[in-house]
N, C-alpha and C. Protein backbone atom coordinates (compact mmCIF):
# COMPACT_ATOMS: atom_id res chain seq x y z
N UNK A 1 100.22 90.14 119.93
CA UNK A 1 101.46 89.92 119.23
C UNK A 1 102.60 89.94 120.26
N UNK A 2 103.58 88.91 120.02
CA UNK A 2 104.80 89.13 121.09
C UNK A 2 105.76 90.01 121.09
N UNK A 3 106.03 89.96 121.87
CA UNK A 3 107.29 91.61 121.96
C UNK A 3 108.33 91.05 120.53
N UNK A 4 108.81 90.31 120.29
CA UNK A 4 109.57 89.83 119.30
C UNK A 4 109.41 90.05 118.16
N UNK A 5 107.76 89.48 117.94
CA UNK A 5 107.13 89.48 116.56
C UNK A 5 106.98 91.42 116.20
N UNK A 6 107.03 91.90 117.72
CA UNK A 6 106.46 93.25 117.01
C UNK A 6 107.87 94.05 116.99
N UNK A 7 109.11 93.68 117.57
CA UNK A 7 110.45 94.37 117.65
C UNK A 7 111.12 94.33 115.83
N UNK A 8 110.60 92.74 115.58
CA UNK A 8 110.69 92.58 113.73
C UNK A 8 109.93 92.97 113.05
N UNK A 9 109.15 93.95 113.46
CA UNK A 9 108.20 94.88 112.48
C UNK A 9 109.01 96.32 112.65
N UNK A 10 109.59 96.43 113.72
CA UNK A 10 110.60 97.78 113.32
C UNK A 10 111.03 97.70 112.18
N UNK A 11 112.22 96.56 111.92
CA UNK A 11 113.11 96.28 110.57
C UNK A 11 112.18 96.27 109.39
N UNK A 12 110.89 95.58 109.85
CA UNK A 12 110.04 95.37 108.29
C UNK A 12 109.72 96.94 107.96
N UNK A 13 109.27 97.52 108.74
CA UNK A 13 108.91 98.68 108.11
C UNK A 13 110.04 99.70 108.15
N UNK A 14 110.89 99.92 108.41
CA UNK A 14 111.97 100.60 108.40
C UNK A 14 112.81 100.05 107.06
N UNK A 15 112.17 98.64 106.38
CA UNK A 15 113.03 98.26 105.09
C UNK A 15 111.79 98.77 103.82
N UNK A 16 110.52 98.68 104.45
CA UNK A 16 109.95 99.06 103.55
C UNK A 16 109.72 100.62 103.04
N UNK A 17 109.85 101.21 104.13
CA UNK A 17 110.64 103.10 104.26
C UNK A 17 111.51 102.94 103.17
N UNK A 18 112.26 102.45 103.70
CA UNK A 18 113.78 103.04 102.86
C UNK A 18 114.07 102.67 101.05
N UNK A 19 112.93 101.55 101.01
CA UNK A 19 112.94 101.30 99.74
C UNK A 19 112.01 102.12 98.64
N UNK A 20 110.71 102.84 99.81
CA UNK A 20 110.34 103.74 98.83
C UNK A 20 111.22 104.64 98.94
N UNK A 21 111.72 105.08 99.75
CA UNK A 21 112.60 106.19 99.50
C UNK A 21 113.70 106.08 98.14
N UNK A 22 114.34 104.65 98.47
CA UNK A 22 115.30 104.35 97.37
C UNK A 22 114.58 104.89 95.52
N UNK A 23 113.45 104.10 95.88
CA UNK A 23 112.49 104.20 94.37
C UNK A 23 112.78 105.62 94.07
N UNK A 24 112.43 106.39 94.66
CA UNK A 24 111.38 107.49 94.65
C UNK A 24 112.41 108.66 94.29
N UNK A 25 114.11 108.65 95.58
CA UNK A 25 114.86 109.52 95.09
C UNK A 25 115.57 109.29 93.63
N UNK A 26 115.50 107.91 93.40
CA UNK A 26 115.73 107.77 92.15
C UNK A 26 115.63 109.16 91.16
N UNK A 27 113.96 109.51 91.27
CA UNK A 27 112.97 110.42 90.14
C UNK A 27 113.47 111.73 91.02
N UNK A 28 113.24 112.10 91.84
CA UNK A 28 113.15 113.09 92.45
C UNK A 28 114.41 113.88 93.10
N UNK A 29 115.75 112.98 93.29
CA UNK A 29 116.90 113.76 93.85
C UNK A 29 117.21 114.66 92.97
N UNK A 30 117.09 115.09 91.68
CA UNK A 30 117.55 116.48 90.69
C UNK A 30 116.97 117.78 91.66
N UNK A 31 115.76 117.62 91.59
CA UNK A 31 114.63 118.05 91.92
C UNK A 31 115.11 118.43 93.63
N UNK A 32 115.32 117.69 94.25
CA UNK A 32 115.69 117.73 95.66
C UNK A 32 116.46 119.26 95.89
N UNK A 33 117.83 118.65 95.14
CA UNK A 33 119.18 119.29 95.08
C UNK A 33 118.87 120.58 94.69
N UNK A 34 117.75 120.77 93.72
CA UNK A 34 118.48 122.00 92.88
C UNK A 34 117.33 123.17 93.75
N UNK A 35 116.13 122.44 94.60
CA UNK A 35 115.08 123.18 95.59
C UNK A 35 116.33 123.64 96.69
N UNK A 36 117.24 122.85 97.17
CA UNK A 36 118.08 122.87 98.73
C UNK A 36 118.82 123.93 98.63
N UNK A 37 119.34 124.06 97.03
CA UNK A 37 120.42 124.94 96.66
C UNK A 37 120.20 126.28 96.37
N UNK A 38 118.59 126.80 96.57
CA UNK A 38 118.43 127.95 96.71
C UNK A 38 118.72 128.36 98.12
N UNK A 39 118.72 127.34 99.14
CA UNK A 39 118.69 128.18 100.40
C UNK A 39 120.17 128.14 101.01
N UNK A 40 120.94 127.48 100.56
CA UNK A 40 122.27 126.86 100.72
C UNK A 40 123.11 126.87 99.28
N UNK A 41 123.61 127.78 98.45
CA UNK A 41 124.19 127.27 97.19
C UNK A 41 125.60 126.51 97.22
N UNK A 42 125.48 125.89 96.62
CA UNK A 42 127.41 124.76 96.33
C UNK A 42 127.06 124.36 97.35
N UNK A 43 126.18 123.67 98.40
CA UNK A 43 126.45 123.06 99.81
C UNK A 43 125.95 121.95 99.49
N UNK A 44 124.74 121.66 98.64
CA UNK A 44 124.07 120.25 98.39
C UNK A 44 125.12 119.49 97.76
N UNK A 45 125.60 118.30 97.52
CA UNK A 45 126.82 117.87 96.71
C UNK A 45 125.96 116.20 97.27
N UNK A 46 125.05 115.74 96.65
CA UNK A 46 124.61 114.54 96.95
C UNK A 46 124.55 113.67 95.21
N UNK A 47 125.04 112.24 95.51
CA UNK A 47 124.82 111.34 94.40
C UNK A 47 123.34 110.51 94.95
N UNK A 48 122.96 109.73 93.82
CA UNK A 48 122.14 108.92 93.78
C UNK A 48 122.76 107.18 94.42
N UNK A 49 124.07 107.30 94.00
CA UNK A 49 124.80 106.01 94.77
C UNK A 49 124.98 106.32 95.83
N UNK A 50 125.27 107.38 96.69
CA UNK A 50 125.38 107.69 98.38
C UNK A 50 124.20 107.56 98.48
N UNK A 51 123.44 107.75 98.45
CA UNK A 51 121.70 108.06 99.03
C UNK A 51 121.14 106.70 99.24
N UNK A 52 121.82 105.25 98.38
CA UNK A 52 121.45 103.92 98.33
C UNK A 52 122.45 103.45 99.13
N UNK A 53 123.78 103.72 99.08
CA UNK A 53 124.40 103.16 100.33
C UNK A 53 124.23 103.70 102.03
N UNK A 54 123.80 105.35 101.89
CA UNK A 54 123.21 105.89 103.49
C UNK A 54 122.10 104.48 103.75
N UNK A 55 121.02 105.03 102.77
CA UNK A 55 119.76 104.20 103.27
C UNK A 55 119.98 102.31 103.53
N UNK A 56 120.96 101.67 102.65
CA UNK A 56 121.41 100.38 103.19
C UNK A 56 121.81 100.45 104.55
N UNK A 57 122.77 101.01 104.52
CA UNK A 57 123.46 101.42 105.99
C UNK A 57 122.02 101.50 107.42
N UNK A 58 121.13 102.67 106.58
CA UNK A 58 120.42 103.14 107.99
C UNK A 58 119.29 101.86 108.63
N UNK A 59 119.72 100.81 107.29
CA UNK A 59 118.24 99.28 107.13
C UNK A 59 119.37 98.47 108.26
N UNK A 60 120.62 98.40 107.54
CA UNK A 60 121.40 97.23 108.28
C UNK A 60 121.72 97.48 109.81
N UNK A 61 121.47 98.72 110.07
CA UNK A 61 122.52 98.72 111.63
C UNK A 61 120.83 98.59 112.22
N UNK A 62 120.05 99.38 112.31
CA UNK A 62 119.18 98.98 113.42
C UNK A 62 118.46 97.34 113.01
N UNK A 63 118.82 96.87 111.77
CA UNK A 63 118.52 94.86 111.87
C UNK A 63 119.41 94.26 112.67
N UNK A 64 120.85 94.71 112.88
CA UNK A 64 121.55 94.26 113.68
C UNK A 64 121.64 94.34 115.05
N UNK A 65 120.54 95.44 115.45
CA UNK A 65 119.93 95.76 116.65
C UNK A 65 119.05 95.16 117.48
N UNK A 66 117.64 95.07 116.51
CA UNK A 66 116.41 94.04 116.68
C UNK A 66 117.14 92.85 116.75
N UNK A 67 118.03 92.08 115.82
CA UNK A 67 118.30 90.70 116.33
C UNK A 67 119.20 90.63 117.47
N UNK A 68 119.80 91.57 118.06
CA UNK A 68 120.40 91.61 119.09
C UNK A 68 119.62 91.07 120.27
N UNK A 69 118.55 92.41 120.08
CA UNK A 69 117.48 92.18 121.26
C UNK A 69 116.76 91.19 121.29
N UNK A 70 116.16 91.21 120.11
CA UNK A 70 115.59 89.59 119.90
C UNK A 70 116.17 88.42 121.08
N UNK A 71 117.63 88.44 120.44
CA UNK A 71 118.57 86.72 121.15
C UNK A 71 118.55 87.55 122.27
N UNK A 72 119.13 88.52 122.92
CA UNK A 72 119.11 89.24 124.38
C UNK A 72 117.74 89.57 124.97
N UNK A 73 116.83 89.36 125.15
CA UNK A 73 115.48 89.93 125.62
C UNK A 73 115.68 90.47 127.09
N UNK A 74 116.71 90.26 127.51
CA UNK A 74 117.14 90.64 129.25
C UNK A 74 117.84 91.79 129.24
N UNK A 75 118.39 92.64 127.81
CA UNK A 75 119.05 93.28 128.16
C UNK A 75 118.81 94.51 127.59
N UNK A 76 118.44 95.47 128.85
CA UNK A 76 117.46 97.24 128.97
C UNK A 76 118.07 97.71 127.57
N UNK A 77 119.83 97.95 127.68
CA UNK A 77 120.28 99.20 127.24
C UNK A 77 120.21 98.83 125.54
N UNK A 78 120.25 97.01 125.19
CA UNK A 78 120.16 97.14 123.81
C UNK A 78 118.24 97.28 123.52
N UNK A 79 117.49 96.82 124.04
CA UNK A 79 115.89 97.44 123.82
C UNK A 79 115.94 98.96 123.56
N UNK A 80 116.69 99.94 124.66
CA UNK A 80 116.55 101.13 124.52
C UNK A 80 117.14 101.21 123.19
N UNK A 81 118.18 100.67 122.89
CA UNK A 81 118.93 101.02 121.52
C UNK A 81 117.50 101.28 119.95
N UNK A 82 117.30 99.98 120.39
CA UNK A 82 115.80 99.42 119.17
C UNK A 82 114.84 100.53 119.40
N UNK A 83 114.21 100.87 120.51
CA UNK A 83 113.08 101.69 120.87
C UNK A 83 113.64 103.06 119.90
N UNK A 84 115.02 103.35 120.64
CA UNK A 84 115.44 104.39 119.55
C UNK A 84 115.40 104.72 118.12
N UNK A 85 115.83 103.61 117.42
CA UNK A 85 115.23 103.28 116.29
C UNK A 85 113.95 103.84 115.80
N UNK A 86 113.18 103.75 116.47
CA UNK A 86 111.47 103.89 116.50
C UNK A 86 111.46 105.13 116.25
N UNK A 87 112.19 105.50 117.38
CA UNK A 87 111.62 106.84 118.03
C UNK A 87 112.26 107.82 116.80
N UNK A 88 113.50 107.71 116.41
CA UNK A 88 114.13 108.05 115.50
C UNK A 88 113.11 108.22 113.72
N UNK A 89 112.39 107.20 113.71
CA UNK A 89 111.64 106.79 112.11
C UNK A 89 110.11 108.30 112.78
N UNK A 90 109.79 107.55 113.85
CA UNK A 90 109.14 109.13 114.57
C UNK A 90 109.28 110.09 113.97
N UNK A 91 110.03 110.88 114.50
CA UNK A 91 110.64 112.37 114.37
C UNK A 91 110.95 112.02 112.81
N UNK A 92 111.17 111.09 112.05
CA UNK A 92 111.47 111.05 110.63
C UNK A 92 110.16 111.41 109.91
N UNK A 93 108.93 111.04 110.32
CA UNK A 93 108.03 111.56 109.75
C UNK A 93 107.18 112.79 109.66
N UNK A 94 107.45 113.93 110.80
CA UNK A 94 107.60 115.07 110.50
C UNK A 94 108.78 115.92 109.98
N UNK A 95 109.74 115.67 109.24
CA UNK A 95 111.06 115.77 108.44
C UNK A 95 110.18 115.90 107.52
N UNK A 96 109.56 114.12 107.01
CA UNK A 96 108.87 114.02 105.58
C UNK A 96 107.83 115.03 105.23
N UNK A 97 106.93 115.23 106.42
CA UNK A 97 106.16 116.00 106.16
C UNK A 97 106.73 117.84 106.00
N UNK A 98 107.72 118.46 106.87
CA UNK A 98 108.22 119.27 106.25
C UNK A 98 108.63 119.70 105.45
N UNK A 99 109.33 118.19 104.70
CA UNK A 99 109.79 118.47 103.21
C UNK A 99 108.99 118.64 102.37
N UNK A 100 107.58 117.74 102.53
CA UNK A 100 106.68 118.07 101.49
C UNK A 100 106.04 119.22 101.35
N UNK A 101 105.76 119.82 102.53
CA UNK A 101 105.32 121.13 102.60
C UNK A 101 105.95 122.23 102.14
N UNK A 102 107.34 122.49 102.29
CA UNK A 102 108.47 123.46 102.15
C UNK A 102 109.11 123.44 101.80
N UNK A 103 109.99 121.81 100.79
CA UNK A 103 110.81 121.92 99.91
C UNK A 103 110.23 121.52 98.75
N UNK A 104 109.30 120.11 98.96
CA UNK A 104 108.91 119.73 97.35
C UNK A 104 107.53 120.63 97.25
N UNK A 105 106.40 120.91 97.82
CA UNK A 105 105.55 121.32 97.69
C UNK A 105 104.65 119.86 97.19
N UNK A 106 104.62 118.87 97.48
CA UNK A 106 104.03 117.73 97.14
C UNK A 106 104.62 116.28 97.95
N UNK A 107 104.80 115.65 97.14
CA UNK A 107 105.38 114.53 97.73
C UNK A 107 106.53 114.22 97.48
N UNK A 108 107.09 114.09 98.73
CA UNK A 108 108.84 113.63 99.00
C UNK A 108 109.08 112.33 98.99
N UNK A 109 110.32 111.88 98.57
CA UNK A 109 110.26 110.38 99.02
C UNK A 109 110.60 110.34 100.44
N UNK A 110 109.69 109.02 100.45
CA UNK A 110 109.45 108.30 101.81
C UNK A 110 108.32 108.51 102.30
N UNK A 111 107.45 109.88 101.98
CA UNK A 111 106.45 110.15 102.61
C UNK A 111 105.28 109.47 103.02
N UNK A 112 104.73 108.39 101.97
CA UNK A 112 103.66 107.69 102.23
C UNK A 112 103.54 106.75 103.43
N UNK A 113 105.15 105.75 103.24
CA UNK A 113 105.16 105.09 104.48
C UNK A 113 105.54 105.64 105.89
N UNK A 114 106.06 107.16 105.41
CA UNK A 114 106.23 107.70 106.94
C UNK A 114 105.14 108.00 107.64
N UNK A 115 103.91 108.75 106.75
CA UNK A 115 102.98 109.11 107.47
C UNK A 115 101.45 107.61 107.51
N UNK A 116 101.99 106.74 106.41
CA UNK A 116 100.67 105.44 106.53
C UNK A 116 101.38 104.55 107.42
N UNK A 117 102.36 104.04 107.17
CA UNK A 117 102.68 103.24 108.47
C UNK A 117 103.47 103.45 109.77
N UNK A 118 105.04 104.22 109.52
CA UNK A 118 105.33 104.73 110.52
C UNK A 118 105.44 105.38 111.31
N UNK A 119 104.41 106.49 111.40
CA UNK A 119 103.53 107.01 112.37
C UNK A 119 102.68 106.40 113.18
N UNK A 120 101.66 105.67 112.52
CA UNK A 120 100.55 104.72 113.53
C UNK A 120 101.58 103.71 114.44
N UNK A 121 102.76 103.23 113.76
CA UNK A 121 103.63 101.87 114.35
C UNK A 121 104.49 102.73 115.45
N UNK A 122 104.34 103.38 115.24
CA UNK A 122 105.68 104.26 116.16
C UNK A 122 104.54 104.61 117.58
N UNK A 123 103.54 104.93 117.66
CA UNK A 123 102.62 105.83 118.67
C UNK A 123 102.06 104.36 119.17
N UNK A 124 102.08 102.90 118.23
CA UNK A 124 101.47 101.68 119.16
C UNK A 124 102.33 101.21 119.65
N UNK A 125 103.75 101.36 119.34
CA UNK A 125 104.86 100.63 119.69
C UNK A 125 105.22 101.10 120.87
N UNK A 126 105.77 102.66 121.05
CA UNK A 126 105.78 103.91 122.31
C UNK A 126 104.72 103.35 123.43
N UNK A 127 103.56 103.56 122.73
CA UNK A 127 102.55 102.94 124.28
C UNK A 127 102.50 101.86 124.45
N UNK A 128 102.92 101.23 123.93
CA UNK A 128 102.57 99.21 124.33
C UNK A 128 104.34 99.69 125.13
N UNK A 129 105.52 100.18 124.47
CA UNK A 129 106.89 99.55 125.41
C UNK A 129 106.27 100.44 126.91
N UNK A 130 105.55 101.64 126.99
CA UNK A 130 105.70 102.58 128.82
C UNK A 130 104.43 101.31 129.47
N UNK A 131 103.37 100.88 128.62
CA UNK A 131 102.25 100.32 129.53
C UNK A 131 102.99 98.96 129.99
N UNK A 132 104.04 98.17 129.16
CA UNK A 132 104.31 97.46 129.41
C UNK A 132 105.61 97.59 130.40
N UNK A 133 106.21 98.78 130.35
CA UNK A 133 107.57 99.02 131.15
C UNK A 133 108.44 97.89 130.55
N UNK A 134 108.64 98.46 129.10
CA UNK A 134 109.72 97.80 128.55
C UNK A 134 110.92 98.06 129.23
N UNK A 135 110.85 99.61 129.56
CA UNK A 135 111.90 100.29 129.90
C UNK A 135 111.23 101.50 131.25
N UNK A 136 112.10 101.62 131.84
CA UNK A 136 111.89 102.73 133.28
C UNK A 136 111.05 104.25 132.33
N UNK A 137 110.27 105.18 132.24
CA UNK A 137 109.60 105.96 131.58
C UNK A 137 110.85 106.89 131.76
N UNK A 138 111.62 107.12 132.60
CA UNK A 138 113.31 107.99 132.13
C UNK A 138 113.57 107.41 131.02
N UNK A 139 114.22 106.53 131.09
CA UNK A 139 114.75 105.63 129.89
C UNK A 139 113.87 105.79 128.43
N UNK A 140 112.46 105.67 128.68
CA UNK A 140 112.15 105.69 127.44
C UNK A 140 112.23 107.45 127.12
N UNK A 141 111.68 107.93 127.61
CA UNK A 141 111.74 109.77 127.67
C UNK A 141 113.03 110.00 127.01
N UNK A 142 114.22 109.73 127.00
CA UNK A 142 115.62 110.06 126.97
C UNK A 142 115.92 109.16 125.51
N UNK A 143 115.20 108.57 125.10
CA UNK A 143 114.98 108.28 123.34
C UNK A 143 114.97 109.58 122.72
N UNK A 144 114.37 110.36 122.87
CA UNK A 144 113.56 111.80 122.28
C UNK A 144 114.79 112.37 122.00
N UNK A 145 116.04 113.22 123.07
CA UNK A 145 117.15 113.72 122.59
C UNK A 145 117.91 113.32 121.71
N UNK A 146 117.88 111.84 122.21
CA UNK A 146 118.79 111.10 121.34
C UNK A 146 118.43 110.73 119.87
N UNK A 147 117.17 110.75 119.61
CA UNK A 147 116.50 110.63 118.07
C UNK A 147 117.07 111.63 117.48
N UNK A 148 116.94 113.05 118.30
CA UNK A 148 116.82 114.26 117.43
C UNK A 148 118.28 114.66 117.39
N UNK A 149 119.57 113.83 117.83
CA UNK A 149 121.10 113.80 117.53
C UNK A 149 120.81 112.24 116.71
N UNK A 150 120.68 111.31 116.49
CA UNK A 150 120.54 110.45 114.94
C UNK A 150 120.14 111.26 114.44
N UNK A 151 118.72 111.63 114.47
CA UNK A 151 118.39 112.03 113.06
C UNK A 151 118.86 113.30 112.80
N UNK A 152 119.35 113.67 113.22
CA UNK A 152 120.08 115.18 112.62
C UNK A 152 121.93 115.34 112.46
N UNK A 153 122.74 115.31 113.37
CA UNK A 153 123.98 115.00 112.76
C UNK A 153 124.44 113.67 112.76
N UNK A 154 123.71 112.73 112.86
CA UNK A 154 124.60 111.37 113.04
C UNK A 154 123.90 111.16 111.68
N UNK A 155 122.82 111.32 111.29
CA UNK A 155 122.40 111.28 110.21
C UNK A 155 122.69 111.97 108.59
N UNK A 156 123.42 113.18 108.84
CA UNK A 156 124.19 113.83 108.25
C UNK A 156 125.48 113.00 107.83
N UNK A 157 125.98 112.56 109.06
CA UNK A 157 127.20 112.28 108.97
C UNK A 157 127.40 110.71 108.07
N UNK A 158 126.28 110.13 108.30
CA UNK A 158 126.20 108.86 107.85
C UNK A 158 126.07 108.83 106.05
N UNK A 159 125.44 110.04 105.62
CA UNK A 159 125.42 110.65 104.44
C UNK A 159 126.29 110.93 103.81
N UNK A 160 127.69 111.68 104.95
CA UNK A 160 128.35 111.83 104.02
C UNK A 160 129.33 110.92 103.94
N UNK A 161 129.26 109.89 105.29
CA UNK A 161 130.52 108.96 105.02
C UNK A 161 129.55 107.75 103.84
N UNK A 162 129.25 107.81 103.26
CA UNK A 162 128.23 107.33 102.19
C UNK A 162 129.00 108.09 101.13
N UNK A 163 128.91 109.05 100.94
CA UNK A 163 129.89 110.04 99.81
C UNK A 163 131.09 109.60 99.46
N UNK A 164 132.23 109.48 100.61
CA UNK A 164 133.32 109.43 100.75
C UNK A 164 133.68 107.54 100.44
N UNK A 165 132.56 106.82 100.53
CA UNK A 165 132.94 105.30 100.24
C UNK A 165 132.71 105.60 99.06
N UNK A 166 131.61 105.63 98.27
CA UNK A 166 130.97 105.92 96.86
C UNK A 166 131.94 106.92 95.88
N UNK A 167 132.78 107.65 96.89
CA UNK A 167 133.58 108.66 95.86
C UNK A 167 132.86 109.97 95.33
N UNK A 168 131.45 110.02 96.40
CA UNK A 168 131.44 111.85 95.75
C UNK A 168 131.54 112.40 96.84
N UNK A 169 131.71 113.59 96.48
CA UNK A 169 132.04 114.68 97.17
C UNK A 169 131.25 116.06 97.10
C-alpha cells in the first residue's frame, strides 16, 4: 500500500472512532457524568451537543492534516504533524481501555474501534513510518510527549471550547 493510501486510513479510521463514539455517548453520557462526579463533584458539566462538536472538530483538523501531507509529501514537519495524530488515537486506546475498566466497568464509547482497529493501525503504521524513515527516529520518538499534551490538555481544552460555542457550561 502507498504511503498516501495508508496516511488516508488515519482519517478513515479516526472518522470511524469518532462516530462510534458519537453513537454510543449518545446512550451512555448520563451514565458517564454521574460515574466522574463521584470522584470530582459539580466539575463534570458536559452536553451531548459539545461532545458532537469536540469529536467533529477532533475528525476535521487532523483531515486537514493528511491532505496537507498528502499534496506536500516533501514536507518532515507536516508528516510529523499526521504521525502525531496516530500516535495521539494510540495513547487514546489505553484511555478507552481505562475507562472501561474503572469508570464504566464495561464498555465505553469508542472502545471497540480503539482496541479492533486503532491499536493494530497505529503499531503497523509506527513501524512501517521508523523502517521506512518517514521521519529521523528523534522526530518520531518526540510524537510520544506531544500525544500525551493533545490528548490530555489540548484535548480538554478542545472540549471545552466545544461548550462555550454550543452554550454549555
Amino acid at each position: 500500500m502507498s504511503r498516501r493510501s495508508t496516511l488516508w486510513l488515519i482519517t478513515a479510521f479516526l472518522l470511524l472512532h469518532n462516530v462510534e463514539e458519537a453513537i454510543a455517548f449518545h446512550r451512555y453520557l448520563p451514565q458517564i457524568v454521574e460515574r466522574l462526579s463521584r470522584w470530582s463533584p459539580g466539575i463534570i458539566h458536559i452536553s451531548y451537543s459539545q461532545i458532537l462538536l469536540a469529536l467533529t472538530l477532533a475528525t476535521l483538523i487532523p483531515l486537514a492534516l493528511v491532505a496537507w501531507a498528502v499534496r506536500r509529501p516533501d514536507q518532515a514537519a507536516v508528516l510529523w504533524f499526521v504521525l502525531l495524530v496516530q500516535v495521539v488515537m494510540l495513547l487514546n486506546v489505553f484511555s478507552h481501555l481505562a475507562a472501561a475498566l474503572f469508570v464504566m466497568r464495561g464498555y465505553s464509547p469508542g472502545l471497540l474501534t480503539a482496541v479492533l482497529i486503532n491499536l493494530p493501525f497505529s503499531l503497523y503504521l509506527l513501524r512501517r513510518a521508523a523502517s521506512e524513515q518517514w521521519l529521523s527516529r528523534r522526530a518520531l520518538w518526540l510524537t510520544l510527549p506531544a500525544a500525551i499534551l493533545v490528548h490530555g490538555p489540548l484535548l480538554l481544552g478542545l472540549i471545552r471550547l466545544s461548550g462555550e460555542l454550543v452554550g454549555s457550561h
